[in-house]
N, C-alpha and C. Protein backbone atom coordinates (compact mmCIF):
# COMPACT_ATOMS: atom_id res chain seq x y z
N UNK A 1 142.84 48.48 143.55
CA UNK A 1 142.68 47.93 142.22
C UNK A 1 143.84 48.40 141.36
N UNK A 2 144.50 47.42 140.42
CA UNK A 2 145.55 47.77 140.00
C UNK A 2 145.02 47.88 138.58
N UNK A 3 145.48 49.22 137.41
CA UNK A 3 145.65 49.53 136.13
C UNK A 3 146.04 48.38 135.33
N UNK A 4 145.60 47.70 134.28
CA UNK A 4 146.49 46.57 133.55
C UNK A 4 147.42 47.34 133.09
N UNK A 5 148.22 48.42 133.10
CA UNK A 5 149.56 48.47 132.80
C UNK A 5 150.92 48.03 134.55
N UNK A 6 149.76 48.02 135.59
CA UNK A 6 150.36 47.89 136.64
C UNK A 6 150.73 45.91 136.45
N UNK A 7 149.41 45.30 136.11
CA UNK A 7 149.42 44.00 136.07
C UNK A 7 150.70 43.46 135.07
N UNK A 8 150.61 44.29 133.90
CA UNK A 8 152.00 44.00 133.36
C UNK A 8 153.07 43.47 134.02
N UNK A 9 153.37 44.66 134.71
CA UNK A 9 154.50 44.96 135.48
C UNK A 9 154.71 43.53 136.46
N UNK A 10 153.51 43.74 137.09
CA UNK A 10 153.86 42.49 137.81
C UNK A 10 154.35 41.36 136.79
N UNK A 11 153.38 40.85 136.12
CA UNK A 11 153.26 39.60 135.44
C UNK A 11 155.04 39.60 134.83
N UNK A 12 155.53 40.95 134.15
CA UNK A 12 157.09 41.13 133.88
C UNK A 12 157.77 40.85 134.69
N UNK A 13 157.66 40.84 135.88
CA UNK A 13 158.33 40.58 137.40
C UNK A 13 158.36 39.10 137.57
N UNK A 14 157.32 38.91 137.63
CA UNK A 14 157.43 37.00 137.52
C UNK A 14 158.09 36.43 136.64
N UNK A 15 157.92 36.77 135.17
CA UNK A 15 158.86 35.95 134.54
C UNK A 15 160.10 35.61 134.76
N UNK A 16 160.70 36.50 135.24
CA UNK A 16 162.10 36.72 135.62
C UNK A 16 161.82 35.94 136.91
N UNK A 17 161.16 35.43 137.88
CA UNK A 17 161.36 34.98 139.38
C UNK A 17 160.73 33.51 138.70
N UNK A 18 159.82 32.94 137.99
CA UNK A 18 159.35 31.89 138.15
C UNK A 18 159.26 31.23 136.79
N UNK A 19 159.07 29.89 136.77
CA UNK A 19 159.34 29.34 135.15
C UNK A 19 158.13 30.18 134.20
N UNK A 20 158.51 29.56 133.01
CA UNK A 20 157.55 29.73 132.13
C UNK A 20 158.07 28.74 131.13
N UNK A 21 156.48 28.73 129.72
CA UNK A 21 156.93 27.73 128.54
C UNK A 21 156.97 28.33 127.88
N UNK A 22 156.88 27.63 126.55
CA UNK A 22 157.62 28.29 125.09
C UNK A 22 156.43 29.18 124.56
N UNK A 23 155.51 29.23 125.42
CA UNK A 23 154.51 30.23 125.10
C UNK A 23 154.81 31.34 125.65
N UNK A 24 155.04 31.36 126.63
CA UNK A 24 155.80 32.67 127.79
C UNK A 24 154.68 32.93 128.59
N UNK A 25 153.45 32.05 129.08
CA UNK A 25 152.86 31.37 130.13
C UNK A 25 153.46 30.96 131.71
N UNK A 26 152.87 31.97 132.75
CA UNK A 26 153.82 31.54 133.62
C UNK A 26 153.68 29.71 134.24
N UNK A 27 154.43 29.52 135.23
CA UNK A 27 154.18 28.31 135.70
C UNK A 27 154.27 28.63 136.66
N UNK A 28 152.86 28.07 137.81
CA UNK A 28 153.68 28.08 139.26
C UNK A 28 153.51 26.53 139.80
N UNK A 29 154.10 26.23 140.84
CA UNK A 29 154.22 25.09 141.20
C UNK A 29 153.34 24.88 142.54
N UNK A 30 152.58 24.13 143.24
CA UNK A 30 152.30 23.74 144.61
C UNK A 30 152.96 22.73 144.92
N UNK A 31 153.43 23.12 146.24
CA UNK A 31 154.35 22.57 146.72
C UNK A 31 154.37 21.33 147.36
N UNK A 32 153.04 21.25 147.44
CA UNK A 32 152.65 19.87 148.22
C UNK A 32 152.00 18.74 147.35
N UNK A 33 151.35 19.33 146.50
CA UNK A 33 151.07 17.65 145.22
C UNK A 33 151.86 18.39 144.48
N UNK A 34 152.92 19.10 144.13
CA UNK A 34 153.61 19.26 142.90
C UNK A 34 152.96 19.58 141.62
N UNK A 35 151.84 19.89 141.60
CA UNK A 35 151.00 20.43 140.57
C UNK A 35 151.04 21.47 140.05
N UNK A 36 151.53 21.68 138.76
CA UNK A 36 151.55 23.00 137.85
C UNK A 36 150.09 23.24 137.32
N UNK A 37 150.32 24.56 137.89
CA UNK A 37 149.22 25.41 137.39
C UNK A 37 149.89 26.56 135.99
N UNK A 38 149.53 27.04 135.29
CA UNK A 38 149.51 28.06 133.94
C UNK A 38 148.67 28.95 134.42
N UNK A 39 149.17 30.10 134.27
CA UNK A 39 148.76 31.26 133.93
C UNK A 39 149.05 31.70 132.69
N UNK A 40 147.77 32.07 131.70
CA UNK A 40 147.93 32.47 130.63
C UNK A 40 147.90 34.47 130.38
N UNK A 41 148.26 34.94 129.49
CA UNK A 41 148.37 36.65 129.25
C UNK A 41 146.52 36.89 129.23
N UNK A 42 146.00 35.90 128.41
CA UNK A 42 145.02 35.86 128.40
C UNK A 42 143.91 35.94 129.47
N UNK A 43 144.10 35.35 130.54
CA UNK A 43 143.61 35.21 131.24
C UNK A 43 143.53 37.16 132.31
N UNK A 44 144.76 36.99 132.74
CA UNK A 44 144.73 38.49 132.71
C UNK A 44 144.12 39.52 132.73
N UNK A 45 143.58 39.23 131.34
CA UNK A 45 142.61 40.63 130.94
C UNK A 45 141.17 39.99 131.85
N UNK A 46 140.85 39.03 132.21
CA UNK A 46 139.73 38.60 133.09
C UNK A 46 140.13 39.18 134.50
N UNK A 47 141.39 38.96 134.72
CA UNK A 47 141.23 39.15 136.73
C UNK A 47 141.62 40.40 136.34
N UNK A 48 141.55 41.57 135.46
CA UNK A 48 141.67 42.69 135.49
C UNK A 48 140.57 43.22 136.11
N UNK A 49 139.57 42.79 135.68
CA UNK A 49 138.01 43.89 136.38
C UNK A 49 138.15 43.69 137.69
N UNK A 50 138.81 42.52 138.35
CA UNK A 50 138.74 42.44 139.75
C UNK A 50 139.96 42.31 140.67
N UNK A 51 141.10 43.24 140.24
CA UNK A 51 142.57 42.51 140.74
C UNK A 51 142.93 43.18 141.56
N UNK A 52 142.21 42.93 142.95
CA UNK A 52 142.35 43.31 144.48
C UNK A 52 142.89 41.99 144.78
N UNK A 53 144.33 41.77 144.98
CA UNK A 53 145.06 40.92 145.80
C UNK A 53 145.87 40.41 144.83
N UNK A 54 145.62 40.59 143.87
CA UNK A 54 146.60 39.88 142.25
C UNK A 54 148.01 39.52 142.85
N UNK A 55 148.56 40.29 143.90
CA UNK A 55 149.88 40.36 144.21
C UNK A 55 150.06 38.57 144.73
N UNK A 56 148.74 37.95 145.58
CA UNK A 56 148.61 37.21 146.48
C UNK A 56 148.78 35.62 145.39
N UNK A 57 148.50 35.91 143.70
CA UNK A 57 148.40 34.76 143.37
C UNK A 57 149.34 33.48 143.62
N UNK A 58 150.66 34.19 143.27
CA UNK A 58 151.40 32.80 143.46
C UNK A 58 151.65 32.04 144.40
N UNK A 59 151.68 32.67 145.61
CA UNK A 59 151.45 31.93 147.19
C UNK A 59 150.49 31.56 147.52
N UNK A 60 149.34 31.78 146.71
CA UNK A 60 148.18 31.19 147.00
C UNK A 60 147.91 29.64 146.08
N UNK A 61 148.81 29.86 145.19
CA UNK A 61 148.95 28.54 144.28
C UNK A 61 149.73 27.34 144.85
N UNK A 62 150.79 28.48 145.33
CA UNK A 62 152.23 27.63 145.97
C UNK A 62 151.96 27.05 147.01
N UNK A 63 151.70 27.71 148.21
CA UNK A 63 151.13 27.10 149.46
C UNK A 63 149.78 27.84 149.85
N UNK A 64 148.45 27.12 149.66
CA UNK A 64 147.14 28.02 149.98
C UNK A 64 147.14 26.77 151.45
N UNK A 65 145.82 27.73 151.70
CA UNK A 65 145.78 27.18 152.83
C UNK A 65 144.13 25.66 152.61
N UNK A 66 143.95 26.05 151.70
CA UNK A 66 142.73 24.70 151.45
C UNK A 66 143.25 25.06 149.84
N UNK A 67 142.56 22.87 149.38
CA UNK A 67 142.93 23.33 147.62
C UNK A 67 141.61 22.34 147.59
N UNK A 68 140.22 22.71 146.70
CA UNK A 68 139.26 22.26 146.83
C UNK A 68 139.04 21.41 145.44
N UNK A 69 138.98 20.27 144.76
CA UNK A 69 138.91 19.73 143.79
C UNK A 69 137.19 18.73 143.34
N UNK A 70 137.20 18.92 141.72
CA UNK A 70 135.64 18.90 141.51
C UNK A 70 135.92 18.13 140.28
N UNK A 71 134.56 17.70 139.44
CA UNK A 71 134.25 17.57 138.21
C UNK A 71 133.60 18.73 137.49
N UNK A 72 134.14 18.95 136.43
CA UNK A 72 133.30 20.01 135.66
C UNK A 72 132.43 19.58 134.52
N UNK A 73 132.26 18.24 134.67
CA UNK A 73 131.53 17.65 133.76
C UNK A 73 131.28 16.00 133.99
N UNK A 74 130.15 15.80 133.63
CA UNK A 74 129.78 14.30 133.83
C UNK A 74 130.56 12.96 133.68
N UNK A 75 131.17 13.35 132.49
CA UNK A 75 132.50 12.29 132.39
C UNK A 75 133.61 11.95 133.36
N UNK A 76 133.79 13.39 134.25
CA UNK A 76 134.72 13.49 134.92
C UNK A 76 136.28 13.67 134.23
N UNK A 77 136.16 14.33 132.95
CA UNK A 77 137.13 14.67 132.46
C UNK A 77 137.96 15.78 132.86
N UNK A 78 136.87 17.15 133.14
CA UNK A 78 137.08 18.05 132.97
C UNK A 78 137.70 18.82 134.64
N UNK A 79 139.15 18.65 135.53
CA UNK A 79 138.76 18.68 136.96
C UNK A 79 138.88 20.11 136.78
N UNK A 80 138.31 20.49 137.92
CA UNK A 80 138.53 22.06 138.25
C UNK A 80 138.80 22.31 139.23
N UNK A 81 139.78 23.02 140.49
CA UNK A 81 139.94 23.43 141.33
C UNK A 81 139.85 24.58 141.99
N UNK A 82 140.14 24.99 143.09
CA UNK A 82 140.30 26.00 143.76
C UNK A 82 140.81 26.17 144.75
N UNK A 83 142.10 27.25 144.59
CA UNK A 83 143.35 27.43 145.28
C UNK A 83 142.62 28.12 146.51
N UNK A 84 143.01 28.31 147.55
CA UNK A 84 142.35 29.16 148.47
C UNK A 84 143.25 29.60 149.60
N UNK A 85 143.10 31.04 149.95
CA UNK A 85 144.86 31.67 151.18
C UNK A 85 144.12 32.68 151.68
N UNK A 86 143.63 32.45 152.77
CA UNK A 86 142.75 33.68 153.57
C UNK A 86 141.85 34.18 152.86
N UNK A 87 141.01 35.12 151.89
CA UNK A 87 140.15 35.58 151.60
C UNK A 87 140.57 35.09 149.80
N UNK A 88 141.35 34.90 149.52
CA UNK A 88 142.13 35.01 147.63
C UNK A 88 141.59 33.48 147.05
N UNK A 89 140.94 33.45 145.97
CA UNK A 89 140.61 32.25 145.29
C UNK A 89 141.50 32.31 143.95
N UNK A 90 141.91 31.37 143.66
CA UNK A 90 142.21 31.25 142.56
C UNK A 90 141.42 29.78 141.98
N UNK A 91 140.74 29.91 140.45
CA UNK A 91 140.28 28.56 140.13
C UNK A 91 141.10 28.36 138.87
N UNK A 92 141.02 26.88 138.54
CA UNK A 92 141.47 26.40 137.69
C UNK A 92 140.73 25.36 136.65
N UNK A 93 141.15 25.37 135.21
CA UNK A 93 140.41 24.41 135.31
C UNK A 93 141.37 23.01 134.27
N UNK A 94 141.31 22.30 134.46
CA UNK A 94 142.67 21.69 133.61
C UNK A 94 144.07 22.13 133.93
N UNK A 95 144.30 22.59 135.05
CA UNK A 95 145.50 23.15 135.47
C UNK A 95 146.20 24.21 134.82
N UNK A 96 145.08 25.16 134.20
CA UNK A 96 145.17 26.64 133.94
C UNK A 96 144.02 27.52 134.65
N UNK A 97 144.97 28.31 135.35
CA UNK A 97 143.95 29.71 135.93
C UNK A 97 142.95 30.34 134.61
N UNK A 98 141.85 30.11 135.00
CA UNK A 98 140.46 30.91 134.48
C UNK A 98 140.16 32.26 135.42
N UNK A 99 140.34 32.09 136.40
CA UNK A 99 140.14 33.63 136.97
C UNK A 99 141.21 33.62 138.63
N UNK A 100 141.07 34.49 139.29
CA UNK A 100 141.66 34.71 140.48
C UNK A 100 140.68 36.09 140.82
N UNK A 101 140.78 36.11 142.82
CA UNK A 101 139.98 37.08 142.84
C UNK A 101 140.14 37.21 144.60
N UNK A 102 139.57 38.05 145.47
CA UNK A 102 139.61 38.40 146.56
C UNK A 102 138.30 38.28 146.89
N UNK A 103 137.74 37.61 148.10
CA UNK A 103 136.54 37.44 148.75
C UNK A 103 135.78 38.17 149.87
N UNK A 104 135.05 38.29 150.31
CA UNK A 104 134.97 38.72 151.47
C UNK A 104 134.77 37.27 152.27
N UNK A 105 134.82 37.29 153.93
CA UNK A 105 134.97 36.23 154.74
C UNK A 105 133.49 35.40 154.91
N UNK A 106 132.30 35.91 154.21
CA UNK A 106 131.06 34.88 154.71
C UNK A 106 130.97 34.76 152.80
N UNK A 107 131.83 34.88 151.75
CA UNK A 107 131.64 34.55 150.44
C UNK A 107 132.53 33.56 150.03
N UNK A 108 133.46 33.55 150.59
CA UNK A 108 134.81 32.18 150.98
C UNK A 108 134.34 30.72 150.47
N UNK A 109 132.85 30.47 151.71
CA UNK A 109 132.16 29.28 151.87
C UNK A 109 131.71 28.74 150.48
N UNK A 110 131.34 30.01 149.38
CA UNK A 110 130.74 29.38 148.11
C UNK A 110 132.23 28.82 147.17
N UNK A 111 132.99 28.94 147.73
CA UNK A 111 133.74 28.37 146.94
C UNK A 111 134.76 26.82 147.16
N UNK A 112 133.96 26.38 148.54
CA UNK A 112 134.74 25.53 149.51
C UNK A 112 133.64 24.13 148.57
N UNK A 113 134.23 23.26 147.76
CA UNK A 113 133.24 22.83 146.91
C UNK A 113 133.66 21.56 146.42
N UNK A 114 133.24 19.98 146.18
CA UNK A 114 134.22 19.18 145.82
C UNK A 114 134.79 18.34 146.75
N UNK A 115 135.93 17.92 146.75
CA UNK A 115 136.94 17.25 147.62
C UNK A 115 138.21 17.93 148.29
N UNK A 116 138.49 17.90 149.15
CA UNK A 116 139.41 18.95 149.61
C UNK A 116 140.71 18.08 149.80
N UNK A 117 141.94 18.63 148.81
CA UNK A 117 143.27 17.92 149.05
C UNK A 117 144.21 18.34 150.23
């Protein structure tokens, strides 16, 4: 488990390796639908209580190994996804990370949900 002064560090590390906007929000890209995802500072302080694998996010954005897609609401406005790379979830929802997190291998399945791209 990493200290949020460790998460800093990282998150300082990325800026410098990967885009960001005029918010200073990172961007990562998947490589296969070309879909930007946001990571907000905000967000952060959420995958803090749980940031066993934090290191794993951006390759899990970039190339995961399943990307599971849903409605989060009746209209079908609202999509939400989930990045997925061996045990590491990342969800989204509007193509900003709401949380990221590490699984164990029979807890994986609750997150396999939706349509799979």
């Amino acid at each position: 488990m990493k200290t949020f002064s460790q998460l800093l560090q990282v998150l300082h590390e990325w800026k410098s390796k990967y885009h960001t906007n005029r918010e200073g929000d990172l961007i990562f890209q998947n490589k296969e639908t070309f879909a930007n995802v946001i990571l907000t500072d905000n967000v952060v302080h959420v995958i803090e209580r749980h940031s066993t694998g934090f290191g794993q996010l951006p390759d899990t954005i970039e190339n995961p190994d399943e990307i599971w897609s849903y409605w989060g609401d009746e209209k079908q406005r609202i999509a939400l996804r989930n990045y997925i790379k061996d045990n590491y979830v990342v969800q989204t929802k509007d193509g900003r990370i709401t949380d990221a997190f590490q699984v164990s291998e029979k807890a994986i399945n609750n997150f396999r949900k939706g349509v799979i791209l």
